[in-house]
ModelCIF file with pLDDT and N, C-alpha, C, O atoms, coordinates in Angstrom:
data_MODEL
#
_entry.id   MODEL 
#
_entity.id                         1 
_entity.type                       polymer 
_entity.pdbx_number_of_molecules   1 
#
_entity_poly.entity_id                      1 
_entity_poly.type                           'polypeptide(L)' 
_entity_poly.nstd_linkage                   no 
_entity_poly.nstd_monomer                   no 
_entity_poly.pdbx_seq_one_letter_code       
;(UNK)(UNK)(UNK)(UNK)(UNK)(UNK)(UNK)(UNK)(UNK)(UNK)(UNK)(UNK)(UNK)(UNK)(UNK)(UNK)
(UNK)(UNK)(UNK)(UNK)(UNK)(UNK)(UNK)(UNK)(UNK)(UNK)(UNK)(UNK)(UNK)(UNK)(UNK)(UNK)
(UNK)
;
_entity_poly.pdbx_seq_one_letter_code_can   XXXXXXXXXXXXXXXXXXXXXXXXXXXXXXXXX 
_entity_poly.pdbx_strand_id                 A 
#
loop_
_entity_poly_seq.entity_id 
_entity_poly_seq.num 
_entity_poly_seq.mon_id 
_entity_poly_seq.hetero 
1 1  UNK n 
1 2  UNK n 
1 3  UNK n 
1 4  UNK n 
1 5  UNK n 
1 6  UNK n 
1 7  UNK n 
1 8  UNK n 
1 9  UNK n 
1 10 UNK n 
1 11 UNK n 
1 12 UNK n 
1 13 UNK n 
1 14 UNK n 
1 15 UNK n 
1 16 UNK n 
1 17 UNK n 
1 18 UNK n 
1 19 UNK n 
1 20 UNK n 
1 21 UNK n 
1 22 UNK n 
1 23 UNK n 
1 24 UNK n 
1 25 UNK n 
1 26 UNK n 
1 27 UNK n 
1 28 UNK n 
1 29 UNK n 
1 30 UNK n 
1 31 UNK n 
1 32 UNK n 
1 33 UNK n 
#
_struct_asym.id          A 
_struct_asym.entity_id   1 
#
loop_
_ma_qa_metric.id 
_ma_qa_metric.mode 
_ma_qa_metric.name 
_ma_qa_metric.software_group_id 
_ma_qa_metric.type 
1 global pLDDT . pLDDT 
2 local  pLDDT . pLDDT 
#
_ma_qa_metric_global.metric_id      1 
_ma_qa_metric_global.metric_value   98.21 
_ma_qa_metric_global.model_id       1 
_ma_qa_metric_global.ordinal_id     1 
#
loop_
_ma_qa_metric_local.label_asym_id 
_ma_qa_metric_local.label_comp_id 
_ma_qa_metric_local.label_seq_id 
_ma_qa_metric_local.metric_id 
_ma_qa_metric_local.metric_value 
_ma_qa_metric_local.model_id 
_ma_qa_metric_local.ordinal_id 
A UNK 1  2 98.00 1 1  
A UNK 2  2 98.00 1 2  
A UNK 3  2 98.00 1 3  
A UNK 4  2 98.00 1 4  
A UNK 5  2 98.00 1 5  
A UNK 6  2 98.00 1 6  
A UNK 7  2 98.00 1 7  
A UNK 8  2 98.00 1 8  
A UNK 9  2 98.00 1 9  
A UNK 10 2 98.00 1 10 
A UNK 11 2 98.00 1 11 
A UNK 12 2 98.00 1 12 
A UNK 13 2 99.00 1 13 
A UNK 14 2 99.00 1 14 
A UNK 15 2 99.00 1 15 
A UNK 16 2 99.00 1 16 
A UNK 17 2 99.00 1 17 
A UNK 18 2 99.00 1 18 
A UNK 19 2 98.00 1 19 
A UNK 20 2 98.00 1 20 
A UNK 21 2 98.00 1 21 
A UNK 22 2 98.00 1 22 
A UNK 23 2 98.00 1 23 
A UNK 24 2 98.00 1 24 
A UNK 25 2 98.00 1 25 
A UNK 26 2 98.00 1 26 
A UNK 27 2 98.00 1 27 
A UNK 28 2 99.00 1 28 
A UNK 29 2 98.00 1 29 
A UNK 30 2 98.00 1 30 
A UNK 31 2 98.00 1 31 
A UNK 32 2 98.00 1 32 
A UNK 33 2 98.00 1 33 
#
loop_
_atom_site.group_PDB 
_atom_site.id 
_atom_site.type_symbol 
_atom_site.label_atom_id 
_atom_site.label_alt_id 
_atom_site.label_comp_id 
_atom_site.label_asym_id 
_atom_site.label_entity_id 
_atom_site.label_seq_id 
_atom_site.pdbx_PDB_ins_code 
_atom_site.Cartn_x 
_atom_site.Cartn_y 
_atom_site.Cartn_z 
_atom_site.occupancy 
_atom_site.B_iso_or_equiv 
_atom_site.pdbx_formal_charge 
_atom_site.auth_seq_id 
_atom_site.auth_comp_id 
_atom_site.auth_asym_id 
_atom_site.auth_atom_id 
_atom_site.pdbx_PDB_model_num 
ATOM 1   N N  . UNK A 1 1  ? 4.770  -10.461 12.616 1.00 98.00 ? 1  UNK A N  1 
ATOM 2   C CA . UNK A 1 1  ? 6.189  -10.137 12.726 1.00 98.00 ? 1  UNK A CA 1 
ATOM 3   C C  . UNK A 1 1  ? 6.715  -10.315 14.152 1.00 98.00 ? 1  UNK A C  1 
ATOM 4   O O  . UNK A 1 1  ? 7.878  -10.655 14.369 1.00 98.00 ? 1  UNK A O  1 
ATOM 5   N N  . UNK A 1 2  ? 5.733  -10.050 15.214 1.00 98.00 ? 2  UNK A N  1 
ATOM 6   C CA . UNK A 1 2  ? 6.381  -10.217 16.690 1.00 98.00 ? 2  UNK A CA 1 
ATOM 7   C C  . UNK A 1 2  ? 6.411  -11.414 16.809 1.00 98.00 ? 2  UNK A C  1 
ATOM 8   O O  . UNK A 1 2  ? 7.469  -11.908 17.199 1.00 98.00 ? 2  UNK A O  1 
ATOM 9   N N  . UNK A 1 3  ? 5.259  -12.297 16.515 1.00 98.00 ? 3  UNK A N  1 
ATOM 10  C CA . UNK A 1 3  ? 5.881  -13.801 16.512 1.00 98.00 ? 3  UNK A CA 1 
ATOM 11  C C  . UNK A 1 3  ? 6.943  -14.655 15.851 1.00 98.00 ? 3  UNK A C  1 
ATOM 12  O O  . UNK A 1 3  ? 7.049  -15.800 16.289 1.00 98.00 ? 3  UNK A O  1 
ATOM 13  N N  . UNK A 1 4  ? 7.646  -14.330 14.991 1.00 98.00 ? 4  UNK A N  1 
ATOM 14  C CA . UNK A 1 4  ? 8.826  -14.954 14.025 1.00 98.00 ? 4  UNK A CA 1 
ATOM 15  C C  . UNK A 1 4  ? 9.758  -14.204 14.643 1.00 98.00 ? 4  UNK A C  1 
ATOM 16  O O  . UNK A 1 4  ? 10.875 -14.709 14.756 1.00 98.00 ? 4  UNK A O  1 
ATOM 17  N N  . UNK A 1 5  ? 9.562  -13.049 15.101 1.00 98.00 ? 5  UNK A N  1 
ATOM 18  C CA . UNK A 1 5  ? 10.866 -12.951 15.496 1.00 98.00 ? 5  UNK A CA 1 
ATOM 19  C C  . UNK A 1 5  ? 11.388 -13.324 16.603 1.00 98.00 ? 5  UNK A C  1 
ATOM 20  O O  . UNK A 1 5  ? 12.559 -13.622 16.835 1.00 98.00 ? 5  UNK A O  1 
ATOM 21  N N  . UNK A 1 6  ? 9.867  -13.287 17.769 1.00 98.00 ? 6  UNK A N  1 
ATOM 22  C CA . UNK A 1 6  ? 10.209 -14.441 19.224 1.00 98.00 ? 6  UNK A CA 1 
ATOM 23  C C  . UNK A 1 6  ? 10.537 -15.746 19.171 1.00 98.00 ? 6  UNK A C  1 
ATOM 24  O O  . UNK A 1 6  ? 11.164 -16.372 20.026 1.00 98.00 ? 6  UNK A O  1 
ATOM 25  N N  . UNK A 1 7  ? 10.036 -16.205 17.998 1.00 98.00 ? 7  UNK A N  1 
ATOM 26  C CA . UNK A 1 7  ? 9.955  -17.746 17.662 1.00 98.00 ? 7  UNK A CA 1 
ATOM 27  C C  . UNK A 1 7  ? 11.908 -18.366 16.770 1.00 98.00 ? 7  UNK A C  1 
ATOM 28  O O  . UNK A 1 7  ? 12.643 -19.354 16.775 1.00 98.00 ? 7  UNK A O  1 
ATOM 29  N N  . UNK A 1 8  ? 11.859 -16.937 16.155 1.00 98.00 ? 8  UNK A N  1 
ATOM 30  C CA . UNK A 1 8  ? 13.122 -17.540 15.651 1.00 98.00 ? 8  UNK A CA 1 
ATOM 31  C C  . UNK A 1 8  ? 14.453 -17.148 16.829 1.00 98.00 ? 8  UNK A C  1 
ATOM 32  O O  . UNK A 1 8  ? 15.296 -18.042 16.737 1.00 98.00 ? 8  UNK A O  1 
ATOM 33  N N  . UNK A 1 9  ? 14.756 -16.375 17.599 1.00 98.00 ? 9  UNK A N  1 
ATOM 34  C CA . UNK A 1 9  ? 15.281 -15.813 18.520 1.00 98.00 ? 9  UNK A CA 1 
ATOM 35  C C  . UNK A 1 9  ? 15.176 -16.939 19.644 1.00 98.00 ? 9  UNK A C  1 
ATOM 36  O O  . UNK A 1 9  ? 16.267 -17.158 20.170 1.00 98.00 ? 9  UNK A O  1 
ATOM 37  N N  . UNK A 1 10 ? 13.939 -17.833 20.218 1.00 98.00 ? 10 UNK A N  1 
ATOM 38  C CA . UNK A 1 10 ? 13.912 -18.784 20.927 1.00 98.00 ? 10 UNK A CA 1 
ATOM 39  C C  . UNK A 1 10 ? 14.715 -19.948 20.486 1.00 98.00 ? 10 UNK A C  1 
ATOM 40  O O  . UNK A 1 10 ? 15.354 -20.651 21.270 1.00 98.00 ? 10 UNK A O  1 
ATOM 41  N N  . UNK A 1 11 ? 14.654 -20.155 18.999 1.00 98.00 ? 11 UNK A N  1 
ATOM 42  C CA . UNK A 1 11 ? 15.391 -21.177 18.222 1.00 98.00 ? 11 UNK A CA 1 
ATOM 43  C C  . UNK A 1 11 ? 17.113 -21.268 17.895 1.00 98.00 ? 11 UNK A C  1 
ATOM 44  O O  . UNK A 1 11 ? 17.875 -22.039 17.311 1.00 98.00 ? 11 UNK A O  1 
ATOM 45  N N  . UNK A 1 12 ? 17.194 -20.044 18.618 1.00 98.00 ? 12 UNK A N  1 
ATOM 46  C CA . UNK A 1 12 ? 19.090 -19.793 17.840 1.00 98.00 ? 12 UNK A CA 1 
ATOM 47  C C  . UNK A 1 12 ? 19.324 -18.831 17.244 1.00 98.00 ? 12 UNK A C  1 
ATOM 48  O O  . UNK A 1 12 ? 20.367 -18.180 17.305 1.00 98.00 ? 12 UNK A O  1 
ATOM 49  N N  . UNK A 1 13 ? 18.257 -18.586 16.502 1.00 99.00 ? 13 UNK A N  1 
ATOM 50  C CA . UNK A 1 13 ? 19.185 -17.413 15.518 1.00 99.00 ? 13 UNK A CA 1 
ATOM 51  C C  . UNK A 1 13 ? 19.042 -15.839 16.031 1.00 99.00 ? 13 UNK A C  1 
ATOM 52  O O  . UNK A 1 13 ? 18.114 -15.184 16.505 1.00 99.00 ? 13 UNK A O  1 
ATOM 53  N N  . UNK A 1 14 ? 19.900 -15.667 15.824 1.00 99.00 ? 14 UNK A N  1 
ATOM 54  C CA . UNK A 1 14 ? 20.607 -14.501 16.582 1.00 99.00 ? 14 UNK A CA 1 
ATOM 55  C C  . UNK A 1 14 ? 20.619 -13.586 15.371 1.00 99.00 ? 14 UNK A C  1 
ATOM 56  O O  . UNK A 1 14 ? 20.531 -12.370 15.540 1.00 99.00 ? 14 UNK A O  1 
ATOM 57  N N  . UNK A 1 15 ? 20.740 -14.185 13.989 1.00 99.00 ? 15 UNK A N  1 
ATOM 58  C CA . UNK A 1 15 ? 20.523 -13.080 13.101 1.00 99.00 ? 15 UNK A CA 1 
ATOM 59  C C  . UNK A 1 15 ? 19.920 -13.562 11.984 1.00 99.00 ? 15 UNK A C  1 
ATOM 60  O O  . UNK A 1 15 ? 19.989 -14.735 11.616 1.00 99.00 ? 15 UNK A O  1 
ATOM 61  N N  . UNK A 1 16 ? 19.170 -12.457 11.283 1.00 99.00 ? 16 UNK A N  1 
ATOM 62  C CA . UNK A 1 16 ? 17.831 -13.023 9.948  1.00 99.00 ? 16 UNK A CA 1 
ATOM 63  C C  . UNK A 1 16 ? 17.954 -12.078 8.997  1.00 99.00 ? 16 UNK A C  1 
ATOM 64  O O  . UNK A 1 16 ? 17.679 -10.926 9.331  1.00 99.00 ? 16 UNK A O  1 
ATOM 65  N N  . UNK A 1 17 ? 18.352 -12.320 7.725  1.00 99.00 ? 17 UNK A N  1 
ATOM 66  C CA . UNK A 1 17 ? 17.830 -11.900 6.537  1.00 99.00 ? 17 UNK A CA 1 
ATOM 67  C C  . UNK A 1 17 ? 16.237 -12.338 6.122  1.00 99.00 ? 17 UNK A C  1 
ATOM 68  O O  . UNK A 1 17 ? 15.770 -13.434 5.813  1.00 99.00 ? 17 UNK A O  1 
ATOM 69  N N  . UNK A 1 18 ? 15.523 -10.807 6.271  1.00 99.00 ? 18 UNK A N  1 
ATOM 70  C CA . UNK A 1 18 ? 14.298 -11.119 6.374  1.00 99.00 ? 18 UNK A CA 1 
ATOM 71  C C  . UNK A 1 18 ? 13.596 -10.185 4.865  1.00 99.00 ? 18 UNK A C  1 
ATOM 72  O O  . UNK A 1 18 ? 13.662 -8.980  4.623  1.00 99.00 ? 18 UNK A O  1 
ATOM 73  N N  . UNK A 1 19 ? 12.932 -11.337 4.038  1.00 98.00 ? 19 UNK A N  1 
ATOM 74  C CA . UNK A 1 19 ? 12.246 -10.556 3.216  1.00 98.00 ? 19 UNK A CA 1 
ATOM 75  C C  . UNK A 1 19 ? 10.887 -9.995  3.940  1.00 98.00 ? 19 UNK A C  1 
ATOM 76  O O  . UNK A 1 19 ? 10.348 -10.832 4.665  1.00 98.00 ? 19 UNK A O  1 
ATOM 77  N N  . UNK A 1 20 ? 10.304 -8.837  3.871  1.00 98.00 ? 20 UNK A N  1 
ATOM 78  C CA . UNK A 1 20 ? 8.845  -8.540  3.977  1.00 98.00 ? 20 UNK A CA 1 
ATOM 79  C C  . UNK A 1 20 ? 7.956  -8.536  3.054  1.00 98.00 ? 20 UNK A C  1 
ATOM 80  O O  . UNK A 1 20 ? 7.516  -9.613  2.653  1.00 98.00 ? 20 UNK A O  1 
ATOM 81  N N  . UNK A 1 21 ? 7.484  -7.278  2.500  1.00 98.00 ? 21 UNK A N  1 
ATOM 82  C CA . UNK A 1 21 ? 6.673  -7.511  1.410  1.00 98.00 ? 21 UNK A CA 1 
ATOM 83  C C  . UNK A 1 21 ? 6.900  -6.432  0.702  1.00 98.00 ? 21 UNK A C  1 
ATOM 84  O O  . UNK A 1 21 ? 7.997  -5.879  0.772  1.00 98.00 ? 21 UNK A O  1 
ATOM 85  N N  . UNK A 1 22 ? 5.870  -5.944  -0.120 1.00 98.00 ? 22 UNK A N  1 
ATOM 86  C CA . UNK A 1 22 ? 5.656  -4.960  -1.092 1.00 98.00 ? 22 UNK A CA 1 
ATOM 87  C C  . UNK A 1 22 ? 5.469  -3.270  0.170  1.00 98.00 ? 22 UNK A C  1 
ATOM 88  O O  . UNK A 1 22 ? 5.988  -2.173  -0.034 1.00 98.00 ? 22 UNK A O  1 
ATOM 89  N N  . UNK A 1 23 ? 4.867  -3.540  0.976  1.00 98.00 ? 23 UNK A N  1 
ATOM 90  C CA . UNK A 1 23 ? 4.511  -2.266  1.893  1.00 98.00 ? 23 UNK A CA 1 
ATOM 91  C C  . UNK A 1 23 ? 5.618  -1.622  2.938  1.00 98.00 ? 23 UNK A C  1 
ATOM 92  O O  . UNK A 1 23 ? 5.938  -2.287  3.922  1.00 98.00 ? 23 UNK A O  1 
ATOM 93  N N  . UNK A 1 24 ? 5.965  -0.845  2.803  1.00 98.00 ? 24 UNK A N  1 
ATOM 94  C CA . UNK A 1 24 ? 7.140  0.132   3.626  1.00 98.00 ? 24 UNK A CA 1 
ATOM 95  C C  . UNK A 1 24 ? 6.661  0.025   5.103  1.00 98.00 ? 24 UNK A C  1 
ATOM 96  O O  . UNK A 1 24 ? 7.420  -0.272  6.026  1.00 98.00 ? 24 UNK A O  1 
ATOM 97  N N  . UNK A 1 25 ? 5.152  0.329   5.264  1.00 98.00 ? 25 UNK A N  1 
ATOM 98  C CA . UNK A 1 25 ? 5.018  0.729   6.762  1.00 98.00 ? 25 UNK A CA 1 
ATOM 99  C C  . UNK A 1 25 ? 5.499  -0.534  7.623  1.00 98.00 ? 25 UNK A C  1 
ATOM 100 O O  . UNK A 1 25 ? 6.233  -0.555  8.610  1.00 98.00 ? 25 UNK A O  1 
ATOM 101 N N  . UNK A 1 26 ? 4.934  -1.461  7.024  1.00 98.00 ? 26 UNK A N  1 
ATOM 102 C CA . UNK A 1 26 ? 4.808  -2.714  7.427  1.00 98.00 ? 26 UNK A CA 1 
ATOM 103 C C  . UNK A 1 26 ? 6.150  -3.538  7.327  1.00 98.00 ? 26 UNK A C  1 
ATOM 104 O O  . UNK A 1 26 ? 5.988  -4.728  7.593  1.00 98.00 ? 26 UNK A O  1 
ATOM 105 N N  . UNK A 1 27 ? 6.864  -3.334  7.148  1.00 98.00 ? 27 UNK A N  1 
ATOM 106 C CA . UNK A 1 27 ? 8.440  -3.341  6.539  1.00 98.00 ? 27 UNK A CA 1 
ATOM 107 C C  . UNK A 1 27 ? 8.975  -2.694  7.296  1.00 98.00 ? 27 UNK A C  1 
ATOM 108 O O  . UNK A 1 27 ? 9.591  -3.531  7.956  1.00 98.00 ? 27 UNK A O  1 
ATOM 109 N N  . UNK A 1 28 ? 9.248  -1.530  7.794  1.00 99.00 ? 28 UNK A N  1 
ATOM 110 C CA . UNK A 1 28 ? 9.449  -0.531  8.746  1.00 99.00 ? 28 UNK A CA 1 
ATOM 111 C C  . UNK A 1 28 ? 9.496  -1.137  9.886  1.00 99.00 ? 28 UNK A C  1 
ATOM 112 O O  . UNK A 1 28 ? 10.595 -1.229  10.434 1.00 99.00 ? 28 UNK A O  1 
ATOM 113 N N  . UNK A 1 29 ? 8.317  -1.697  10.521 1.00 98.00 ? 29 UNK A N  1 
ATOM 114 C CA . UNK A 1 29 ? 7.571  -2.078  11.483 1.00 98.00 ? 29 UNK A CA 1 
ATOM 115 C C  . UNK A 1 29 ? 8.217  -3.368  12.441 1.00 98.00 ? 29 UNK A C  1 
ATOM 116 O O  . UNK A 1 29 ? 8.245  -3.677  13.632 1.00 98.00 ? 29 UNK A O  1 
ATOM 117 N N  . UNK A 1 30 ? 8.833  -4.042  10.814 1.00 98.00 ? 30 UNK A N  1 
ATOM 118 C CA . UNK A 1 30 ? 9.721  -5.314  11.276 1.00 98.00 ? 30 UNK A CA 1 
ATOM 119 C C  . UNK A 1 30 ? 10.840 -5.306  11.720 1.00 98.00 ? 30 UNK A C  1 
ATOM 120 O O  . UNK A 1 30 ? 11.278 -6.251  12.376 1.00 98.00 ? 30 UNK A O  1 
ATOM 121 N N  . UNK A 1 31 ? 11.510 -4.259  11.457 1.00 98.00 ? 31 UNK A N  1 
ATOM 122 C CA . UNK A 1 31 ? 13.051 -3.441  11.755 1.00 98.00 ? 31 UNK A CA 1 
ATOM 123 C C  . UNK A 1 31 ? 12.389 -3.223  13.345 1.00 98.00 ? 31 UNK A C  1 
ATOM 124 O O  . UNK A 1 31 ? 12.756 -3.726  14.407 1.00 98.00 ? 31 UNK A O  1 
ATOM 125 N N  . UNK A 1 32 ? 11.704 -2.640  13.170 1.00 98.00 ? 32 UNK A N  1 
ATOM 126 C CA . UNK A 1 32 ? 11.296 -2.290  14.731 1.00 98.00 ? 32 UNK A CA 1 
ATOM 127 C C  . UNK A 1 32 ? 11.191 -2.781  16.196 1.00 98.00 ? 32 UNK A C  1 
ATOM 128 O O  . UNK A 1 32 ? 11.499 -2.393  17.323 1.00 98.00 ? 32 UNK A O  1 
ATOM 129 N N  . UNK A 1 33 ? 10.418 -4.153  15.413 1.00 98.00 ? 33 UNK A N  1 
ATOM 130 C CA . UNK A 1 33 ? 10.165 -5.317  16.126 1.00 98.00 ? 33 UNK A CA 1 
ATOM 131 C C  . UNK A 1 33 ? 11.252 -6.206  16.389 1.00 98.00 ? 33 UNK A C  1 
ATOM 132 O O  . UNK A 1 33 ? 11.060 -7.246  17.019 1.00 98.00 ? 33 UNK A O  1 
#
């Protein structure tokens, strides 16, 4: 997750509709990041 979001943020996008997965923590985690 820290890499897609450095990677897409280096690329332009400034904003992401992001699916995660089935797991909350980990889902959580991405909001975070």
């Amino acid at each position: 997750y820290t890499q897609v979001v450095r990677r897409t943020l280096r690329n332009g996008t400034t904003t992401a509709c992001y699916f995660a997965t089935i797991h909350t923590d980990s889902s959580l985690l991405l909001g975070h990041i």
